[in-house]
N, C-alpha and C. Protein backbone atom coordinates (compact mmCIF):
# COMPACT_ATOMS: atom_id res chain seq x y z
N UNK A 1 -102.13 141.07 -189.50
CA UNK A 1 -102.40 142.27 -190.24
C UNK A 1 -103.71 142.92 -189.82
N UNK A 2 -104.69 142.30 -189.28
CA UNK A 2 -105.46 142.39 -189.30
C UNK A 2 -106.00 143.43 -187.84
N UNK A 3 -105.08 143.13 -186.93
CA UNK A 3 -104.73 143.85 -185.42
C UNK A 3 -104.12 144.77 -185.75
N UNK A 4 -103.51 145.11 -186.89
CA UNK A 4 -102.98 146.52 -187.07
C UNK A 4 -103.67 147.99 -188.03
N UNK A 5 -105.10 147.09 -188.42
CA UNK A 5 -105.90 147.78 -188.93
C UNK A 5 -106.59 148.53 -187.98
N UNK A 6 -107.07 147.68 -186.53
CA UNK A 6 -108.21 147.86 -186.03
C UNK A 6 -107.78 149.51 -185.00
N UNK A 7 -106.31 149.02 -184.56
CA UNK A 7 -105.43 150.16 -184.19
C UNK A 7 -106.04 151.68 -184.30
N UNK A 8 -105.94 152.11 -185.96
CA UNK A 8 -106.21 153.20 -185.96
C UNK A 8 -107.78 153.30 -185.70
N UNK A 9 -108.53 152.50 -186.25
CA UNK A 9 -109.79 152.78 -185.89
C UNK A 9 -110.23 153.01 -184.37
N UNK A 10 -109.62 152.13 -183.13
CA UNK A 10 -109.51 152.64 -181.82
C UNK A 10 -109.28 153.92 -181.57
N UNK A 11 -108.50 153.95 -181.78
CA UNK A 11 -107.34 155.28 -181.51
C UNK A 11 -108.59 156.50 -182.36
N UNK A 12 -108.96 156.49 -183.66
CA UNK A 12 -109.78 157.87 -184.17
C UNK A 12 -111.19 157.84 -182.99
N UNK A 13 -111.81 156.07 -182.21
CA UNK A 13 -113.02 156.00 -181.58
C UNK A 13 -112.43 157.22 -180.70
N UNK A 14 -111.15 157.13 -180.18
CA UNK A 14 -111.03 157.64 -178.59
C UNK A 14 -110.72 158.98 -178.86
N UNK A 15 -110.15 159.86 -180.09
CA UNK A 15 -109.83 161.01 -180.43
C UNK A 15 -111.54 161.35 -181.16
N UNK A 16 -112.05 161.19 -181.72
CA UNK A 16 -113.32 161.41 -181.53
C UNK A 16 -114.40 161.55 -180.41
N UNK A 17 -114.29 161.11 -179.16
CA UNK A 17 -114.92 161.06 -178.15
C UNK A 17 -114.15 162.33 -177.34
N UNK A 18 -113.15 162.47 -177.71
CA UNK A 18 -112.41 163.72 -176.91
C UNK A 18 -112.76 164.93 -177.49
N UNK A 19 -112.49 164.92 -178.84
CA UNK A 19 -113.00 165.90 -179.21
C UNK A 19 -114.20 166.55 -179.21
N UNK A 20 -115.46 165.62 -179.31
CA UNK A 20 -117.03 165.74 -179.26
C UNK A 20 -117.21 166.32 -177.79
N UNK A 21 -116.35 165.71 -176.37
CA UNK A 21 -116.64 165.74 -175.22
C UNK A 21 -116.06 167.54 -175.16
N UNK A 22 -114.84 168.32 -175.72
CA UNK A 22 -114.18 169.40 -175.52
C UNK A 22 -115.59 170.38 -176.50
N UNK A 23 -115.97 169.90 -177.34
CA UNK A 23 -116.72 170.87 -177.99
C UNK A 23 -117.99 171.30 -176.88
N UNK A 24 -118.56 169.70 -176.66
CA UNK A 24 -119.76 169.96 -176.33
C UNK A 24 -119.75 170.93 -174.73
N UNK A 25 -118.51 170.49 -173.87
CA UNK A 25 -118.02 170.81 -172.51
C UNK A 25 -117.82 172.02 -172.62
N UNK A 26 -116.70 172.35 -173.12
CA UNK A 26 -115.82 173.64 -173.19
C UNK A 26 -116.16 174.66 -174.75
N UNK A 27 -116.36 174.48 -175.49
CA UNK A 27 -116.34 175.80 -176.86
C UNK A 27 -117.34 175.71 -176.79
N UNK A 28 -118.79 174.77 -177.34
CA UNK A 28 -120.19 175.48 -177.05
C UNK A 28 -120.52 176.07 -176.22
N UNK A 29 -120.68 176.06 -174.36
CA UNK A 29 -120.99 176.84 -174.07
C UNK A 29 -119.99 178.30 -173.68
N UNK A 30 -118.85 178.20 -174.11
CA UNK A 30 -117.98 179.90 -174.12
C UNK A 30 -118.39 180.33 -174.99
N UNK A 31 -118.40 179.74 -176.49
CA UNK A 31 -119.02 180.80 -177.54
C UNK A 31 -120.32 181.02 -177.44
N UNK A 32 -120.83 180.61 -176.83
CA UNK A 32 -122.36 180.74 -176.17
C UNK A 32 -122.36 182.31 -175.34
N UNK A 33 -121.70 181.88 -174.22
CA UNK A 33 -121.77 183.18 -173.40
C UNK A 33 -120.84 184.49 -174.32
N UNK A 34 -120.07 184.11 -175.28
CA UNK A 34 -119.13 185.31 -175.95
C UNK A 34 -120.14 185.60 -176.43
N UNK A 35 -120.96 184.88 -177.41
CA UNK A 35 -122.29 185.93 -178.80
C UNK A 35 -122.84 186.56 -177.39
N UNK A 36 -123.33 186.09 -176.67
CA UNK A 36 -124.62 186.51 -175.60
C UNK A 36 -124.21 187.95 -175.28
N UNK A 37 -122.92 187.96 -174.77
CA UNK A 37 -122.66 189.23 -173.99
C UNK A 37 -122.22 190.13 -175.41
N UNK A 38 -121.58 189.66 -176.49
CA UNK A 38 -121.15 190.55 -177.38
C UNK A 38 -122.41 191.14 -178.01
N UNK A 39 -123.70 190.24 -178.21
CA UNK A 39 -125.33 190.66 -178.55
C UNK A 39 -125.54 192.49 -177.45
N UNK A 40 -125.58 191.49 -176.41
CA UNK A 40 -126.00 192.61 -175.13
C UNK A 40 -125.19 193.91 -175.36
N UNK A 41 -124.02 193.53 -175.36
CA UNK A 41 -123.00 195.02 -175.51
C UNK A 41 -123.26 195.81 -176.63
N UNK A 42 -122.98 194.78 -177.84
CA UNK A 42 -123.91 195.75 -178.96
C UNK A 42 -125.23 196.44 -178.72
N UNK A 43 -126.06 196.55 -178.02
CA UNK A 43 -127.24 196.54 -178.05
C UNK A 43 -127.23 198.06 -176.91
N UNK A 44 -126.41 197.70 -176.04
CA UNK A 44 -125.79 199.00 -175.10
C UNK A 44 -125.31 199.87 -175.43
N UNK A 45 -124.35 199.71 -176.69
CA UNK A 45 -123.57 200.88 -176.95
C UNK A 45 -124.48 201.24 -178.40
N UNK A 46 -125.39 200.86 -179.30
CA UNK A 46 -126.34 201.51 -180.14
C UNK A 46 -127.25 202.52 -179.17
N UNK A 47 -127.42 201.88 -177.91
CA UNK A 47 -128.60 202.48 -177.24
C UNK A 47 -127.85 203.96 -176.82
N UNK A 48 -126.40 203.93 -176.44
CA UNK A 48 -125.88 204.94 -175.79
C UNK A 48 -125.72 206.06 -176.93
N UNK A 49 -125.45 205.68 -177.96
CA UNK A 49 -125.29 206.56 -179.52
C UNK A 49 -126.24 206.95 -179.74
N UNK A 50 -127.39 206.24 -179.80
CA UNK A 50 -128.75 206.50 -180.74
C UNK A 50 -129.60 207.42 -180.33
N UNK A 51 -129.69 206.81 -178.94
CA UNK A 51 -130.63 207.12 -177.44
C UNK A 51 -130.29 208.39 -176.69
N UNK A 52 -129.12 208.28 -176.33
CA UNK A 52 -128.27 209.51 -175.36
C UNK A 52 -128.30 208.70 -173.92
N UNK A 53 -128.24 209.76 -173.22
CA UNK A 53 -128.00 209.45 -171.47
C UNK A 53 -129.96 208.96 -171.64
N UNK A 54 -129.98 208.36 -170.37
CA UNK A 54 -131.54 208.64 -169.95
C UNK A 54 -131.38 209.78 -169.14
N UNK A 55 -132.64 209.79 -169.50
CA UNK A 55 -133.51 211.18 -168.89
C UNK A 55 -134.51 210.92 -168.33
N UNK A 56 -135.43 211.89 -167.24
CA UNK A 56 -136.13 211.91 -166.40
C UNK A 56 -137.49 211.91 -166.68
């Protein structure tokens, strides 16, 4: 009984390590670069509204 406890606890170690490894690998740094550039773009298109063209 006792080998069939330990089972799931393996199995959540190794689905836990996958998951931690996909966050830290892959979604932190995309949503990283998505705010970054969505920051910047916002920041471009207030400037183009607010500001106008540049001028000389």
């Amino acid at each position: 009984m006792s080998d069939n406890h330990n089972e799931p606890e393996v199995h959540n170690k190794a689905s836990e390590w996958k998951t931690f490894l996909v966050l830290t690998v892959c979604l932190f740094p995309a949503l990283s670069v998505a705010l970054i550039g969505a920051y910047g773009f916002g920041i471009w298109f207030l400037q183009m509204f607010l500001m106008g063209p540049p001028g000389h």
